[in-house]
C-alpha atoms as a PDB file:
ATOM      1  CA  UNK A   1       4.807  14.944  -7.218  1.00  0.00           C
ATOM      2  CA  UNK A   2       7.572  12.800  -8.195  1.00  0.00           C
ATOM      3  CA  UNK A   3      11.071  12.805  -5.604  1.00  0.00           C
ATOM      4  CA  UNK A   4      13.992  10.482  -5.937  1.00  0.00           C
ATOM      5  CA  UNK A   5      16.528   9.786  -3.326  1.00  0.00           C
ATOM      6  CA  UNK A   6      19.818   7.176  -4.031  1.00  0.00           C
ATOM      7  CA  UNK A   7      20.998   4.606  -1.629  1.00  0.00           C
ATOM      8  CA  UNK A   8      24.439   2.214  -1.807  1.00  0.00           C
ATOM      9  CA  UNK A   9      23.500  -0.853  -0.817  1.00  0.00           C
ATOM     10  CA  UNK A  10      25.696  -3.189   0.285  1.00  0.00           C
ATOM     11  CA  UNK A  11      25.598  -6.571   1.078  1.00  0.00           C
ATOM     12  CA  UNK A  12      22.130  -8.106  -0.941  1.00  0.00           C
ATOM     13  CA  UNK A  13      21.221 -11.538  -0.133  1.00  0.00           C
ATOM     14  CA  UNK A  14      24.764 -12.607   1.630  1.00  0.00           C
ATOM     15  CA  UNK A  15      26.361 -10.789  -1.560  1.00  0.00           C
ATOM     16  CA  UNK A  16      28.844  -8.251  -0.358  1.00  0.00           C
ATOM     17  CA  UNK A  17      28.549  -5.579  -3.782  1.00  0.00           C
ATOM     18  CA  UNK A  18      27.180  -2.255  -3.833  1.00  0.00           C
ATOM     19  CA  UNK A  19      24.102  -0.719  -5.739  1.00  0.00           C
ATOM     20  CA  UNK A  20      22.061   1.813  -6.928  1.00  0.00           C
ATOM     21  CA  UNK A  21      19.071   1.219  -5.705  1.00  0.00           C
ATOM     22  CA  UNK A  22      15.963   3.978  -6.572  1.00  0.00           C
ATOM     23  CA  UNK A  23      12.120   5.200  -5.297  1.00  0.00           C
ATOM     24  CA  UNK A  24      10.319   7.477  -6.072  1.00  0.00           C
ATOM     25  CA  UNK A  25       7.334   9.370  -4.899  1.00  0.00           C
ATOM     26  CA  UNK A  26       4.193   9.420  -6.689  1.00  0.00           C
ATOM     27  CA  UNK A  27       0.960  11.240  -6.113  1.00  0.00           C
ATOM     28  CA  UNK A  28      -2.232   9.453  -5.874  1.00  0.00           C
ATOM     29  CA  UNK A  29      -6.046  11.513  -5.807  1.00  0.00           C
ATOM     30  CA  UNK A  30      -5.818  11.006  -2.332  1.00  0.00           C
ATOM     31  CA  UNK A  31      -4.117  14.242  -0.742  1.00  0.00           C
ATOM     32  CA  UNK A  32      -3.175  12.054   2.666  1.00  0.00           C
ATOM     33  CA  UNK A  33      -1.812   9.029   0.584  1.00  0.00           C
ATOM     34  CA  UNK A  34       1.667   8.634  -1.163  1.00  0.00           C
ATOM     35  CA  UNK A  35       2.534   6.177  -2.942  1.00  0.00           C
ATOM     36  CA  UNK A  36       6.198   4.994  -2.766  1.00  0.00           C
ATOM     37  CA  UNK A  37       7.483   2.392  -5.742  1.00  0.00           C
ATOM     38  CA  UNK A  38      10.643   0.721  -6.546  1.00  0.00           C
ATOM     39  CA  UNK A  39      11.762   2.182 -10.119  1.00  0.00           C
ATOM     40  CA  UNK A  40      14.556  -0.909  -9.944  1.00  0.00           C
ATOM     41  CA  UNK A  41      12.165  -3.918 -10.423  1.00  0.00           C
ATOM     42  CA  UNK A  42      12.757  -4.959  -6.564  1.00  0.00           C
ATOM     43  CA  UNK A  43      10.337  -6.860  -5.126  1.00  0.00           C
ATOM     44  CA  UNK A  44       8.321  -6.638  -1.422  1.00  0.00           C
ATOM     45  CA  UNK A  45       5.921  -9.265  -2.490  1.00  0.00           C
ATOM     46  CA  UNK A  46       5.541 -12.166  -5.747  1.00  0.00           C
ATOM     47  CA  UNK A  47       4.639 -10.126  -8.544  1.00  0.00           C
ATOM     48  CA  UNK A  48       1.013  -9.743  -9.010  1.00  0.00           C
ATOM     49  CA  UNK A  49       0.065 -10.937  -5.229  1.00  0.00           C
ATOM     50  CA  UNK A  50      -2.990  -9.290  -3.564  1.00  0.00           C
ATOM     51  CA  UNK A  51      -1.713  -6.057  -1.615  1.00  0.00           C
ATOM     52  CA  UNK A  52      -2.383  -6.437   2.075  1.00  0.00           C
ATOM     53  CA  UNK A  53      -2.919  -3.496   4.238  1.00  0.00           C
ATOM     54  CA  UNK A  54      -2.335  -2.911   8.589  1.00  0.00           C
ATOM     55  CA  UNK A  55      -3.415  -0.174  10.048  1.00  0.00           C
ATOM     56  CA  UNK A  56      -1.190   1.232  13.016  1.00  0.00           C
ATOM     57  CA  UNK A  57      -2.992  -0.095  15.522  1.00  0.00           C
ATOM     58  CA  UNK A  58      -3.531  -3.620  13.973  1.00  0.00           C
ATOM     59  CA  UNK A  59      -0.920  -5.215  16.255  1.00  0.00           C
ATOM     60  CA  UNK A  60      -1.456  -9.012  15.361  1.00  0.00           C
ATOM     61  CA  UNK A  61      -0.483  -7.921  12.014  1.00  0.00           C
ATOM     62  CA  UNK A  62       2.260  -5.595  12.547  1.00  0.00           C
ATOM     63  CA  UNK A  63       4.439  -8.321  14.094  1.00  0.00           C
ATOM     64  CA  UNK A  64       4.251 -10.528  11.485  1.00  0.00           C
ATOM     65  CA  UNK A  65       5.247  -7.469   9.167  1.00  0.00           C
ATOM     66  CA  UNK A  66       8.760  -6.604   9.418  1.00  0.00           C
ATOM     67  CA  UNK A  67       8.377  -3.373   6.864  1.00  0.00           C
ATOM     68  CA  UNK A  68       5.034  -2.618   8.682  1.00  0.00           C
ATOM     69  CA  UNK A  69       7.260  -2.218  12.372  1.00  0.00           C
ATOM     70  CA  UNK A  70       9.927  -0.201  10.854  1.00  0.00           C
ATOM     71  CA  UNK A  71       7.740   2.266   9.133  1.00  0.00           C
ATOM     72  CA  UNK A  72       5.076   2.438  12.197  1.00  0.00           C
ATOM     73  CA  UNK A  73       8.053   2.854  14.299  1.00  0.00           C
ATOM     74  CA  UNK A  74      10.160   5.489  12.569  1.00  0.00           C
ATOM     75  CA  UNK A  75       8.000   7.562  10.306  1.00  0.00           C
ATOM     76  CA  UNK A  76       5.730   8.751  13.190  1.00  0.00           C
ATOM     77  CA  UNK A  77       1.956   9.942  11.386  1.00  0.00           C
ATOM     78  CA  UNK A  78       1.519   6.895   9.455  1.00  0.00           C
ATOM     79  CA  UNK A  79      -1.865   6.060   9.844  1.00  0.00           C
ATOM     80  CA  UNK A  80      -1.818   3.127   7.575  1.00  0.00           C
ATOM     81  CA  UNK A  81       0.011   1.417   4.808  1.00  0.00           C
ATOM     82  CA  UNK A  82      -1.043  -0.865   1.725  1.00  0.00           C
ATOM     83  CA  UNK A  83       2.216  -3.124   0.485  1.00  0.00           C
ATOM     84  CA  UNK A  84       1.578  -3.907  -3.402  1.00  0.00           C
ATOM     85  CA  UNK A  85       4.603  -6.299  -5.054  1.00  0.00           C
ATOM     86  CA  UNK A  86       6.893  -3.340  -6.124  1.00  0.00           C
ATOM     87  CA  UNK A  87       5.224  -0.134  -3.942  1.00  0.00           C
ATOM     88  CA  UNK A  88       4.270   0.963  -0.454  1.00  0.00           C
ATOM     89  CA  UNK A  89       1.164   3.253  -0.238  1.00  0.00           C
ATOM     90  CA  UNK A  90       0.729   5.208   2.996  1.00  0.00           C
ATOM     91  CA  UNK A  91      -1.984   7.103   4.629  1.00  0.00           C
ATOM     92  CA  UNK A  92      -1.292  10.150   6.900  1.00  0.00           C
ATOM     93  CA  UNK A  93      -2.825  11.966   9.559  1.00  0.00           C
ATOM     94  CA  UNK A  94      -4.154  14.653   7.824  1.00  0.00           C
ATOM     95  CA  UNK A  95      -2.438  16.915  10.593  1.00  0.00           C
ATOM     96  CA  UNK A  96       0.845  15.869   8.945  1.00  0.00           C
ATOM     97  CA  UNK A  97       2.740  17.098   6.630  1.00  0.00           C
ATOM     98  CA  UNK A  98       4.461  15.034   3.902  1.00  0.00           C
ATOM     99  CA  UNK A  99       7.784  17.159   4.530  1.00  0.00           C
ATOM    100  CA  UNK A 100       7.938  14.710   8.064  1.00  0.00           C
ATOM    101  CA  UNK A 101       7.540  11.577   6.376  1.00  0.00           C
ATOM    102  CA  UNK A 102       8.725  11.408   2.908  1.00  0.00           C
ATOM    103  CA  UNK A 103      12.707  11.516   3.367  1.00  0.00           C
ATOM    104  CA  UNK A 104      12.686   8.890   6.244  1.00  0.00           C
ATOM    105  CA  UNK A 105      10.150   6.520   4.351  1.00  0.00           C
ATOM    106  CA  UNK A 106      11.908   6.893   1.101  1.00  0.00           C
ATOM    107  CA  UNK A 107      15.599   6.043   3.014  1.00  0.00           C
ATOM    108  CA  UNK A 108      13.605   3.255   5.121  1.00  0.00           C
ATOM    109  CA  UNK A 109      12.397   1.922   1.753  1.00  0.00           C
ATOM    110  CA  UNK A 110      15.249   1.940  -0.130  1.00  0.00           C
ATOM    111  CA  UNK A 111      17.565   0.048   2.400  1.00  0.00           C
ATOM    112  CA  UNK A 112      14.622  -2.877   3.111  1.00  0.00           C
ATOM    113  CA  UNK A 113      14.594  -3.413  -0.725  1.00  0.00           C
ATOM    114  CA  UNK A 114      17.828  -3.827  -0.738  1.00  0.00           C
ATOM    115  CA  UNK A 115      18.418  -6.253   2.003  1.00  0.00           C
ATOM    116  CA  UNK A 116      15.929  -8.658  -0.011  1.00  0.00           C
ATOM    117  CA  UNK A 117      13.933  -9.357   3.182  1.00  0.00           C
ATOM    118  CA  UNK A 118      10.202 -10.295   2.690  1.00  0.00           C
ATOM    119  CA  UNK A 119       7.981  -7.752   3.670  1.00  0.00           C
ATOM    120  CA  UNK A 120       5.214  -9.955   5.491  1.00  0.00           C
ATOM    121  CA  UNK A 121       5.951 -13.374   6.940  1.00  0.00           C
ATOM    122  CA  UNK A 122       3.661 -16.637   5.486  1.00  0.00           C
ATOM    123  CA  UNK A 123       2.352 -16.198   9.285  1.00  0.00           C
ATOM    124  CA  UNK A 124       0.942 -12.640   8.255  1.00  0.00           C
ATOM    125  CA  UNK A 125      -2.236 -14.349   6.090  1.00  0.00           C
ATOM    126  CA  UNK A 126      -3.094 -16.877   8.591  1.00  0.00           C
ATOM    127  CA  UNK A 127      -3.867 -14.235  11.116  1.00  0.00           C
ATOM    128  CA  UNK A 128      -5.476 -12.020   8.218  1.00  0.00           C
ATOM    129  CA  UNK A 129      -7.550 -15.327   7.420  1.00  0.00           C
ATOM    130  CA  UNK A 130      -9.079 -15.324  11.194  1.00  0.00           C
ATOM    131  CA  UNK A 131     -10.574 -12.385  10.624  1.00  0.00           C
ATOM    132  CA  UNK A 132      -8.418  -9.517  12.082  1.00  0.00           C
ATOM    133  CA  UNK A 133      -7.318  -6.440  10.413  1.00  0.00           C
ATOM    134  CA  UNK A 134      -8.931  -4.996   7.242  1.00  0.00           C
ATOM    135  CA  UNK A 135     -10.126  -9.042   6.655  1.00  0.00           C
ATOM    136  CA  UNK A 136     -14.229  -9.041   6.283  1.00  0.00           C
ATOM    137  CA  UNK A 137     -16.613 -11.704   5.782  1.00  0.00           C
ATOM    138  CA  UNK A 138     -19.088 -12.210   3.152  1.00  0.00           C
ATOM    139  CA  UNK A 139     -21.570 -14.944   2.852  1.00  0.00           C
ATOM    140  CA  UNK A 140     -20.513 -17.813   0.361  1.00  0.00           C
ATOM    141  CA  UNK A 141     -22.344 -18.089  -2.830  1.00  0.00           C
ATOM    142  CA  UNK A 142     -23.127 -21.459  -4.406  1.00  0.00           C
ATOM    143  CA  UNK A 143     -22.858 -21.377  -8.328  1.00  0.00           C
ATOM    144  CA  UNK A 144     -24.347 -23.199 -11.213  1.00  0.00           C
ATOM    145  CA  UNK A 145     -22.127 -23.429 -14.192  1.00  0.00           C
ATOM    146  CA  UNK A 146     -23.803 -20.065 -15.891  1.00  0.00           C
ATOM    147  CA  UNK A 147     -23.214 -18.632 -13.122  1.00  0.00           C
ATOM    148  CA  UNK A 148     -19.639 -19.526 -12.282  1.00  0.00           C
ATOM    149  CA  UNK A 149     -19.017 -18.278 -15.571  1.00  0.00           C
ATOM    150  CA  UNK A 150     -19.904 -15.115 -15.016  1.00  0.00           C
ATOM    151  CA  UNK A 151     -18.537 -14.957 -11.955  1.00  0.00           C
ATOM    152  CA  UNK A 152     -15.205 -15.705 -14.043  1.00  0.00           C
ATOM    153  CA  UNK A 153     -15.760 -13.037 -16.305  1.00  0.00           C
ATOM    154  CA  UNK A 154     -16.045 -10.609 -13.787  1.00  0.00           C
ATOM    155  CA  UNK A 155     -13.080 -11.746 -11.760  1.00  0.00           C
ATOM    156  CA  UNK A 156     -10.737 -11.647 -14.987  1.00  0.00           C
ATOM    157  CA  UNK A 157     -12.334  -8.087 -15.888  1.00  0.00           C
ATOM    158  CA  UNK A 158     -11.082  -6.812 -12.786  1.00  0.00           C
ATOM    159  CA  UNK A 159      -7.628  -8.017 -12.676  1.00  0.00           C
ATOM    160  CA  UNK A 160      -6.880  -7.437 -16.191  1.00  0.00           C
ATOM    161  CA  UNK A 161      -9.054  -4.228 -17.040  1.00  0.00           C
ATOM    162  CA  UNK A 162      -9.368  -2.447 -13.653  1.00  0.00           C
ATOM    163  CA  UNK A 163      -6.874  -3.741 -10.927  1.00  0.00           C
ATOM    164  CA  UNK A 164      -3.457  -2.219 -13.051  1.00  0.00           C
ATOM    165  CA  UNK A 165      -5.450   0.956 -13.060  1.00  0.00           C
ATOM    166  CA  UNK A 166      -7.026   1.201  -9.893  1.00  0.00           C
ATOM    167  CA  UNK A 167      -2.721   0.410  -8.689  1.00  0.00           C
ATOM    168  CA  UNK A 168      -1.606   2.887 -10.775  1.00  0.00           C
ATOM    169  CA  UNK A 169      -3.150   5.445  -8.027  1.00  0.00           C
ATOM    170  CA  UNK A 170      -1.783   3.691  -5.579  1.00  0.00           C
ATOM    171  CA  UNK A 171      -4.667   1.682  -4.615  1.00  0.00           C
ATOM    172  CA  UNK A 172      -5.931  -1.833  -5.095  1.00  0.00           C
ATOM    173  CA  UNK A 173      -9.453  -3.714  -5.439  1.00  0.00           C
ATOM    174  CA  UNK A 174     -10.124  -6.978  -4.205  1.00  0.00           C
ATOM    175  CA  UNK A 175     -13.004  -8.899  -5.595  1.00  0.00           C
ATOM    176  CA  UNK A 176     -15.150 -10.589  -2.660  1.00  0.00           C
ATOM    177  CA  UNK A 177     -18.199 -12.159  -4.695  1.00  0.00           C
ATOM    178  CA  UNK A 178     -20.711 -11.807  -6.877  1.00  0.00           C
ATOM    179  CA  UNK A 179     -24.867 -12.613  -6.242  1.00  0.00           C
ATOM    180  CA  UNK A 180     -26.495 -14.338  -8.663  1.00  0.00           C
ATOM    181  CA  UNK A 181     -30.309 -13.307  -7.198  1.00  0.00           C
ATOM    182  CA  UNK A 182     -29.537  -9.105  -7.488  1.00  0.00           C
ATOM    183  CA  UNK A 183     -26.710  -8.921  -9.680  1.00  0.00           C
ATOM    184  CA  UNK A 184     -24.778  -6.965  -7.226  1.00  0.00           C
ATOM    185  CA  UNK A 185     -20.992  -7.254  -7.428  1.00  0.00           C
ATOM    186  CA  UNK A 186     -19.026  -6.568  -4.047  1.00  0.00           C
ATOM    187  CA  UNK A 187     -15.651  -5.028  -3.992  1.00  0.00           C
ATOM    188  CA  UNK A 188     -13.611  -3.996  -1.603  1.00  0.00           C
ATOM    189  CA  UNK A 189     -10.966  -0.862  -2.161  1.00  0.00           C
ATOM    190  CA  UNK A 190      -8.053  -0.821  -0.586  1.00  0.00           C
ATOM    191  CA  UNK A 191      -4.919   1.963   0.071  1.00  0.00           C
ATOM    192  CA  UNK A 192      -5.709   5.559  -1.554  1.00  0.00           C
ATOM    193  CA  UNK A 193      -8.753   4.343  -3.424  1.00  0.00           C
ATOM    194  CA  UNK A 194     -10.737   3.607   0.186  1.00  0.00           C
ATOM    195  CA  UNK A 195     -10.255   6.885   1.432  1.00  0.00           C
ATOM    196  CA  UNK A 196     -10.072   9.200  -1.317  1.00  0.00           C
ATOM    197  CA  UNK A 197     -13.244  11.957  -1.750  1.00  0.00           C
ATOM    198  CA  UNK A 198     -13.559  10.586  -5.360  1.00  0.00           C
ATOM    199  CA  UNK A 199     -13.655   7.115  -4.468  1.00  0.00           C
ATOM    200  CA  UNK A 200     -17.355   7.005  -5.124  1.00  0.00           C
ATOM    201  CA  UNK A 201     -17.313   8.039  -8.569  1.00  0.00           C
ATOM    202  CA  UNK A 202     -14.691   5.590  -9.419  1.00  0.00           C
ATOM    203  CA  UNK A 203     -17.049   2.893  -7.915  1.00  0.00           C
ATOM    204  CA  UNK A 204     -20.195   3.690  -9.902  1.00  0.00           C
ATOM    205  CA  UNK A 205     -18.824   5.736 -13.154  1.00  0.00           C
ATOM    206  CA  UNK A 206     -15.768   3.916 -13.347  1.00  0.00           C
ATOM    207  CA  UNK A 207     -16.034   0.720 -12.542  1.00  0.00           C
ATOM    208  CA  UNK A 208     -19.698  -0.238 -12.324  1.00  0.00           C
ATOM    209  CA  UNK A 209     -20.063   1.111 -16.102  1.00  0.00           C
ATOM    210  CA  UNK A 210     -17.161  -0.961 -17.087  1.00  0.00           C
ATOM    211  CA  UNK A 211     -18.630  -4.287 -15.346  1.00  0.00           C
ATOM    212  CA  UNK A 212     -22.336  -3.495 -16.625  1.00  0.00           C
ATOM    213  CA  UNK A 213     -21.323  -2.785 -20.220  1.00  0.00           C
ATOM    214  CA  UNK A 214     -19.139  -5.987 -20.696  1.00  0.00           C
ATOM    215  CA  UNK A 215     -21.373  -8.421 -18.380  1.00  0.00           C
ATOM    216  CA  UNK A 216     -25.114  -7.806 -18.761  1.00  0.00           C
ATOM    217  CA  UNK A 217     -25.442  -9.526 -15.592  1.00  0.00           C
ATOM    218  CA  UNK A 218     -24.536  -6.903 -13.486  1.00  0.00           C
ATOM    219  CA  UNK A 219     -26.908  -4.837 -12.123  1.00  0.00           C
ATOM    220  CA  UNK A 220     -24.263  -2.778  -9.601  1.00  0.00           C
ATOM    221  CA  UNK A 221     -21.462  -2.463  -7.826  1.00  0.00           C
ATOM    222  CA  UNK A 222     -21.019  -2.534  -3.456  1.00  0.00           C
ATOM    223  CA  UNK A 223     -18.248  -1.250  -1.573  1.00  0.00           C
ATOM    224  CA  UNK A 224     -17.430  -3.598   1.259  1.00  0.00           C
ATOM    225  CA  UNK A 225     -16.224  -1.227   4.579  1.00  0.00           C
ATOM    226  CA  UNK A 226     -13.889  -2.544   6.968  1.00  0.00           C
ATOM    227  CA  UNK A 227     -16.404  -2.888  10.632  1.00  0.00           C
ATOM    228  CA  UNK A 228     -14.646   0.502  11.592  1.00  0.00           C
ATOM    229  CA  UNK A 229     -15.499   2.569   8.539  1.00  0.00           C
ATOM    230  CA  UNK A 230     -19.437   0.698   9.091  1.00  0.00           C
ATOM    231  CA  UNK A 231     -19.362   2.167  13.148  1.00  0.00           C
ATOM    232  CA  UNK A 232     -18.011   5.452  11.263  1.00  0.00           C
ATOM    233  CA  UNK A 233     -20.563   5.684   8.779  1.00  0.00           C
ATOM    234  CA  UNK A 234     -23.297   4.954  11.279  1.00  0.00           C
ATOM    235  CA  UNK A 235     -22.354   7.412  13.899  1.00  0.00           C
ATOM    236  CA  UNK A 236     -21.734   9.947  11.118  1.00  0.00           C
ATOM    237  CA  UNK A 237     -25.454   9.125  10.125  1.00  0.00           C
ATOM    238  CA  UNK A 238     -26.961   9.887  13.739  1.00  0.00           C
ATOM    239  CA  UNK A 239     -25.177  12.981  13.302  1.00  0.00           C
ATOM    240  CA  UNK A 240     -27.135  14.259  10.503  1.00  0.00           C
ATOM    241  CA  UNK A 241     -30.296  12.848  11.537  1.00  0.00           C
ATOM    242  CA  UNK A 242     -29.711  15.113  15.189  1.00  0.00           C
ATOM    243  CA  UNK A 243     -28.810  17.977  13.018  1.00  0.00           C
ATOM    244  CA  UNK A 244     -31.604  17.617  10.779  1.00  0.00           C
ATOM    245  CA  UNK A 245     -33.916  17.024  13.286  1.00  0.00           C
ATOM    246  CA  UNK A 246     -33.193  20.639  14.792  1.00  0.00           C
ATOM    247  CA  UNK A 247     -33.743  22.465  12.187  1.00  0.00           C
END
C-alpha cells in the first residue's frame, strides 16, 4: 500500500518560502505496522543513526521526543513508533484500523519535516542509556584480537548486508554482542521486524544463514526481548503448560 498526501510548507528553518514537501505510506510484513518515509530526502535523524523506538507508555522518553508527543497525542491507537533517519514506523492496536491513523500521521509528518525540528533531543539517549525504554543489558565480552576481528566482521555484515534490508520493511536490527565460548550472535529487532509473525524465519533462515555462511564462527543467532516481551513470553508459557496439563 503506497498513499501520498502534499503539504505547503512555509517558513523552514527561519526561511519564509513555500514547498512541496511528500510521504508516503509503505507496507511492511507486519499487518499492525506502517511505515511512513520522507520521499524528499528530509531528515528526522543524521543519516545512518541507530533508529530508536518509545512505546506509548514510555514517558521518560516521550518528553524528550517532540515527534513522539505529537503523534502519541493526536493519532490516538499508536501503540508504538520506531524513528529511522528519513521514516517513522508505527505499531497499532490491532483493534484499529489504518483508515484512523494514516491521514493525521501522514499531515503530522509532513509539517514536522518541514519545520526542520529534531525529532529526539541529545537528552533522549542519556535516559535510553540508564536503562529505560526498549534499552536492555547484556553482559560485556572481553576480546582477543581473533576475536575482535570477528566480532568486526559480523558488525560490518550487518550494517552493510542486512540492516538496509531489514529497514526496507520498516524495521531495524541492532547488534548487541557476540560470544566467543558458543558462537552465539545476539540481536535485537526493532519496529515491524519485532512483532511481525515471520520474524522468526527472518532470524534463523535469513539472517543466521547469512552470518554462518560468511563467518564460520557463528554457530547461531539470539533475539534479545525487551523485559516486557520476556514477562509475555513466560506467562504465555504457563499458559500452555496449564492447558497441556488438562488434557
Amino acid at each position: 500500500m503506497i498513499a501520498n498526501r502534499n503539504l505547503w510548507a512555509a517558513t523552514r528553518r527561519g526561511l519564509n518560502f513555500a514547498r512541496l514537501l511528500h510521504v508516503k505510506t509503505v507496507s511492511t510484513p507486519n499487518d499492525n505496522a506502517l511505515k511512513f518515509v520522507s520521499s524528499d530526502g528530509e531528515l528526522l535523524q543524521d543519516r545512518g543513526k541507530p533508529s530508536v523506538e518509545i512505546k506509548n507508555t514510555d514517558e521518560s522518553l516521550i518528553k524528550h521526543s517532540p515527534l513522539a508527543q505529537r503523534i502519541f497525542t493526536q493519532c490516538s491507537g499508536v501503540e508504538s513508533m520506531m524513528i529511522g533517519d528519513d521514516f517513522v514506523t508505527i505499531n497499532k492496536d490491532e483493534m484499529v484500523h489504518w483508515s484512523q491513523i494514516t491521514g493525521d500521521m501522514i499531515d503530522l509528518l509532513t509539517q514536522y519535516l518541514a519545520s526542520g525540528k529534531e525529532a529526539v533531543s541529545p537528552e533522549f539517549f542519556s535516559v535510553q542509556e540508564q536503562g529505560v525504554g526498549y534499552d536492555v543489558n547484556l553482559p560485556k565480552y572481553e576480546y582477543n584480537e581473533d576475536q575482535q576481528e570477528i566480532s568486526d566482521m559480523i558488525e560490518e555484515l550487518i550494517q552493510t548486508r542486512i540492516r538496509p534490508a531489514v529497514m526496507d520493511d520498516g524495521g531495524d536490527i541492532q547488534y548487541r554482542g557476540y560470544d566467543p565460548e558458543t558462537g552465539t550472535v545476539y540481536l535485537k529487532l526493532q519496529g515491524a521486524c519485532k512483532s511481525c509473525s515471520s520474524s522468526e524465519v527472518t532470524l534463523k533462515h535469513g539472517i543466521e544463514s547469512m552470518l554462518k555462511h560468511y563467518i564460520e564462527e557463528v554457530e547461531n543467532v539470539v533475539q534479545i526481548l525487551d523485559p516486557e516481551e520476556q514477562i509475555a513470553l513466560k506467562e504465555f508459557e504457563k499458559l500452555e503448560q496449564k492447558l497441556d496439563s488438562r488434557q
